[in-house]
N, C-alpha and C. Protein backbone atom coordinates (compact mmCIF):
# COMPACT_ATOMS: atom_id res chain seq x y z
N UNK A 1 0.85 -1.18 0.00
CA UNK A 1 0.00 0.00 0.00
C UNK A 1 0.90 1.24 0.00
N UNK A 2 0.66 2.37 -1.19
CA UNK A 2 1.48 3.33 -0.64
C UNK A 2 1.49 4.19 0.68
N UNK A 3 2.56 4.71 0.70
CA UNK A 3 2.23 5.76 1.80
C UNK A 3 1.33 6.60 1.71
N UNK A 4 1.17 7.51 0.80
CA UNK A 4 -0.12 8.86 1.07
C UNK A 4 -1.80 7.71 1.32
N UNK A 5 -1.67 6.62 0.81
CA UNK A 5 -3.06 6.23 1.28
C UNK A 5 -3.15 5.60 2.66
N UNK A 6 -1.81 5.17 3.17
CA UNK A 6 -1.81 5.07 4.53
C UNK A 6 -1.93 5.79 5.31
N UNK A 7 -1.60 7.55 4.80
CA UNK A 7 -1.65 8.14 5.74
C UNK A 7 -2.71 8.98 5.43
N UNK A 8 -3.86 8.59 4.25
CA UNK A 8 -5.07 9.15 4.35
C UNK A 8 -5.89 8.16 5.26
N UNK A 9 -5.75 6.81 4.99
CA UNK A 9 -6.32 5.93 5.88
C UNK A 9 -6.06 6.08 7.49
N UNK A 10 -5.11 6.79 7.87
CA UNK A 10 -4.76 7.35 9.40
C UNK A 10 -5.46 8.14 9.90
N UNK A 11 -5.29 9.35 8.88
CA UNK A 11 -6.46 10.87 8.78
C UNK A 11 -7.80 10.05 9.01
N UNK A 12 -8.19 9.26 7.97
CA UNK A 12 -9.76 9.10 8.15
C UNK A 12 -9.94 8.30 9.67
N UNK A 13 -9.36 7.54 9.84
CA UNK A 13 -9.64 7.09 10.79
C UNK A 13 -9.71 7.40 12.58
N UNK A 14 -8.36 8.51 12.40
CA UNK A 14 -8.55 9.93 13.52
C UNK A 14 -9.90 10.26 13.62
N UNK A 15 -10.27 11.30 12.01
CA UNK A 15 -11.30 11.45 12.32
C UNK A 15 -12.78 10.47 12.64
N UNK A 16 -12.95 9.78 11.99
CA UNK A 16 -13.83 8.51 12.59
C UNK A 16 -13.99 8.69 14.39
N UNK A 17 -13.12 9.11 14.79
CA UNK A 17 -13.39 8.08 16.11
C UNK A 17 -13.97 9.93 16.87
N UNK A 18 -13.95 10.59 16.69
CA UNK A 18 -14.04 12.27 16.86
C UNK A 18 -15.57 12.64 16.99
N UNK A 19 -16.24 12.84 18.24
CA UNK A 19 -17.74 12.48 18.20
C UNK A 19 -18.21 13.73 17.45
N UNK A 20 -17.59 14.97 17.38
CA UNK A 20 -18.38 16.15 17.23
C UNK A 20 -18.03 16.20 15.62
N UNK A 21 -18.29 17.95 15.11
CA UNK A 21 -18.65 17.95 13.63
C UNK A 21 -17.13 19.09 13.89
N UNK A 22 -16.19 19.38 14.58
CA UNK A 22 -15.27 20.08 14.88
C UNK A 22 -13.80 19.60 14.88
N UNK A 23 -13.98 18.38 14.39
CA UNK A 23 -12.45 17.80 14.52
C UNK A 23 -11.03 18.44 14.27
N UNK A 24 -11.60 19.28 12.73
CA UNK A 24 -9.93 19.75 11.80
C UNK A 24 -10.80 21.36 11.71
N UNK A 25 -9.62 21.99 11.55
CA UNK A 25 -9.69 23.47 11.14
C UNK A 25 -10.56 23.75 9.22
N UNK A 26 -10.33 22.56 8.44
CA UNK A 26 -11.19 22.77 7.20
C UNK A 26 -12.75 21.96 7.73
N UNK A 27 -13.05 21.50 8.42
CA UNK A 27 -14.37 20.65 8.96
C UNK A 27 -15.61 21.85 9.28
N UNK A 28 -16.71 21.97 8.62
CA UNK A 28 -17.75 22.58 8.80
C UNK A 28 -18.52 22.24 10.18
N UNK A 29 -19.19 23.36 10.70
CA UNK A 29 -20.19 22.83 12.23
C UNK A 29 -21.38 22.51 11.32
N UNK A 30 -21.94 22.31 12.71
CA UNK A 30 -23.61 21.92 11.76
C UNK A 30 -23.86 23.21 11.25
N UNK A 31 -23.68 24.77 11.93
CA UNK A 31 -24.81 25.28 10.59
C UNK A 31 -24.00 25.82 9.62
N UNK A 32 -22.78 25.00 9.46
CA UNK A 32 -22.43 25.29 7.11
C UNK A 32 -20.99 26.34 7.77
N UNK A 33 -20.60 26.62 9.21
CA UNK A 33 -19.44 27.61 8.90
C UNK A 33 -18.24 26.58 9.91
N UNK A 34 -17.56 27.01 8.82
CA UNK A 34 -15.87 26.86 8.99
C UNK A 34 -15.36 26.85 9.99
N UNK A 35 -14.80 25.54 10.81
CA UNK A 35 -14.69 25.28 12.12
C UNK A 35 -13.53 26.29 12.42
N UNK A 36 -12.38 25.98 11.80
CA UNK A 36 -11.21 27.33 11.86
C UNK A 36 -10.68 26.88 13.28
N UNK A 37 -10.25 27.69 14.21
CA UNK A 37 -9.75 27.80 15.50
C UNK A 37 -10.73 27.27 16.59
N UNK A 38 -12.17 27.32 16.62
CA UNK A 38 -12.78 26.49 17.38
C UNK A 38 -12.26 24.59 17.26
N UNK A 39 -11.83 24.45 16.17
CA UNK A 39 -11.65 22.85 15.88
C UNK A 39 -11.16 22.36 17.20
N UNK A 40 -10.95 20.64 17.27
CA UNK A 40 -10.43 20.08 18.00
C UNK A 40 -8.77 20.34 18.03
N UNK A 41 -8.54 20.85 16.92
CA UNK A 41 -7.41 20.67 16.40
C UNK A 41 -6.51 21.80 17.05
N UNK A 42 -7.51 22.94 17.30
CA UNK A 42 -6.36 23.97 17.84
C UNK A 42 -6.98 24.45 18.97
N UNK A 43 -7.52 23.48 19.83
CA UNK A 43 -7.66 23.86 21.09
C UNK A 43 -6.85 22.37 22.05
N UNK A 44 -6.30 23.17 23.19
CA UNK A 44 -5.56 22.21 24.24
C UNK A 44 -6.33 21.76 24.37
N UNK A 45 -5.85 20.34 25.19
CA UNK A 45 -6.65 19.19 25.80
C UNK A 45 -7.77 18.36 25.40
N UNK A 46 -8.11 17.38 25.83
CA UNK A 46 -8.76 16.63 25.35
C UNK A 46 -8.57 15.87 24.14
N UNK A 47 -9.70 15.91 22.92
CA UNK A 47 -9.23 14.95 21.77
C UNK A 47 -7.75 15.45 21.04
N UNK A 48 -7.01 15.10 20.32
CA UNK A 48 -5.83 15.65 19.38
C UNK A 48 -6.32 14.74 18.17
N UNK A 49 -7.08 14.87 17.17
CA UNK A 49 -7.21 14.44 15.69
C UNK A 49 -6.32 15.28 15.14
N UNK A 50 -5.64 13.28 14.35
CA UNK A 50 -4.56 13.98 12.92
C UNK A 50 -5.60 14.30 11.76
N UNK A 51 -5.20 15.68 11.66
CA UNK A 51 -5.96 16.45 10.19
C UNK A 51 -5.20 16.76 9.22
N UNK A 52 -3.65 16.67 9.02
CA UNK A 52 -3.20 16.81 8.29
C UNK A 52 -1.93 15.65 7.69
N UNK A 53 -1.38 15.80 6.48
CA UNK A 53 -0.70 14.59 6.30
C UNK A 53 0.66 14.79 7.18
N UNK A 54 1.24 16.17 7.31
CA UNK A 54 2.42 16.26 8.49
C UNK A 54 2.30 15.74 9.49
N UNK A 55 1.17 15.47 10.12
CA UNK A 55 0.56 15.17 11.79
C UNK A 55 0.85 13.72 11.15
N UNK A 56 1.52 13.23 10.69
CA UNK A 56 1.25 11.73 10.88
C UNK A 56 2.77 11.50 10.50
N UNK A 57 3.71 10.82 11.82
CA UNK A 57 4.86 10.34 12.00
C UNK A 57 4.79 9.11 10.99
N UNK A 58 6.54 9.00 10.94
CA UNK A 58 6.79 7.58 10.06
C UNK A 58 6.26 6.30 11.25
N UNK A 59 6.34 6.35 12.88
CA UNK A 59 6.15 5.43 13.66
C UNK A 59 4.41 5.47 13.18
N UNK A 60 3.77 5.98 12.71
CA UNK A 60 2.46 6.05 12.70
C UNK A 60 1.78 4.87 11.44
N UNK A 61 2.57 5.11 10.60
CA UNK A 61 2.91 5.07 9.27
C UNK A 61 3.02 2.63 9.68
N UNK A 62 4.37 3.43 10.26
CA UNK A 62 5.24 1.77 10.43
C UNK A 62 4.19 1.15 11.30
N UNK A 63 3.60 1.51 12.47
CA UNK A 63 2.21 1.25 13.31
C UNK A 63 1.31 0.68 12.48
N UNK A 64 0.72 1.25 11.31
CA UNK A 64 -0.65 0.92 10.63
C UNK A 64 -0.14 0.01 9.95
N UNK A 65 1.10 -0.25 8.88
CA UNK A 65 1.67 -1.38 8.05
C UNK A 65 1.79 -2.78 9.17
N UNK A 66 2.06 -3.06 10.25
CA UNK A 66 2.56 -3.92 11.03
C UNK A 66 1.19 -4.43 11.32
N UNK A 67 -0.02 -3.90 11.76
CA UNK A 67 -1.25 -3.88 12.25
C UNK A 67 -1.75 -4.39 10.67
N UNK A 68 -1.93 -3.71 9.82
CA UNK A 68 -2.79 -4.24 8.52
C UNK A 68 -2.40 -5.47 7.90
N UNK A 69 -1.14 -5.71 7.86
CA UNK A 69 -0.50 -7.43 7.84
C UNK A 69 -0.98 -8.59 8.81
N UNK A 70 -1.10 -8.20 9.72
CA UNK A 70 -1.71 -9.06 11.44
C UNK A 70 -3.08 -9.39 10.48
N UNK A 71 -3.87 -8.33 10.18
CA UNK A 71 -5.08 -9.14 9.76
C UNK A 71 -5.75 -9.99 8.72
């Protein structure tokens, strides 16, 4: 599998697990505006969703390849 789809498959799956509609700074709220600086993403504490392809280490990378072989 290449890398950029591993590490879109990382992204999606961050977000997946992210209960609200606020995860990433490009992610819309419910009513249609641009999460921006409210996101999960740029506030301390609590959740940290990877939203971008930088946010995702090579251990992240080597993590999901080792795990997707297992199954």
């Amino acid at each position: 599998m290449p890398e950029t789809t591993v590490i879109q498959r990382i992204i999606a799956e961050s977000l997946s697990m992210y209960p609200g509609s606020c995860a990433c700074p490009y992610n819309t709220d419910r009513g249609g505006r641009r999460c921006g600086k409210r996101s999960a993403y740029n506030r301390g504490g609590g959740y940290a969703p990877i939203c971008f392809p930088g946010d995702v280490s090579k251990e992240m990378i080597q993590s999901f390849r080792e795990q997707a072989s297992r199954e």
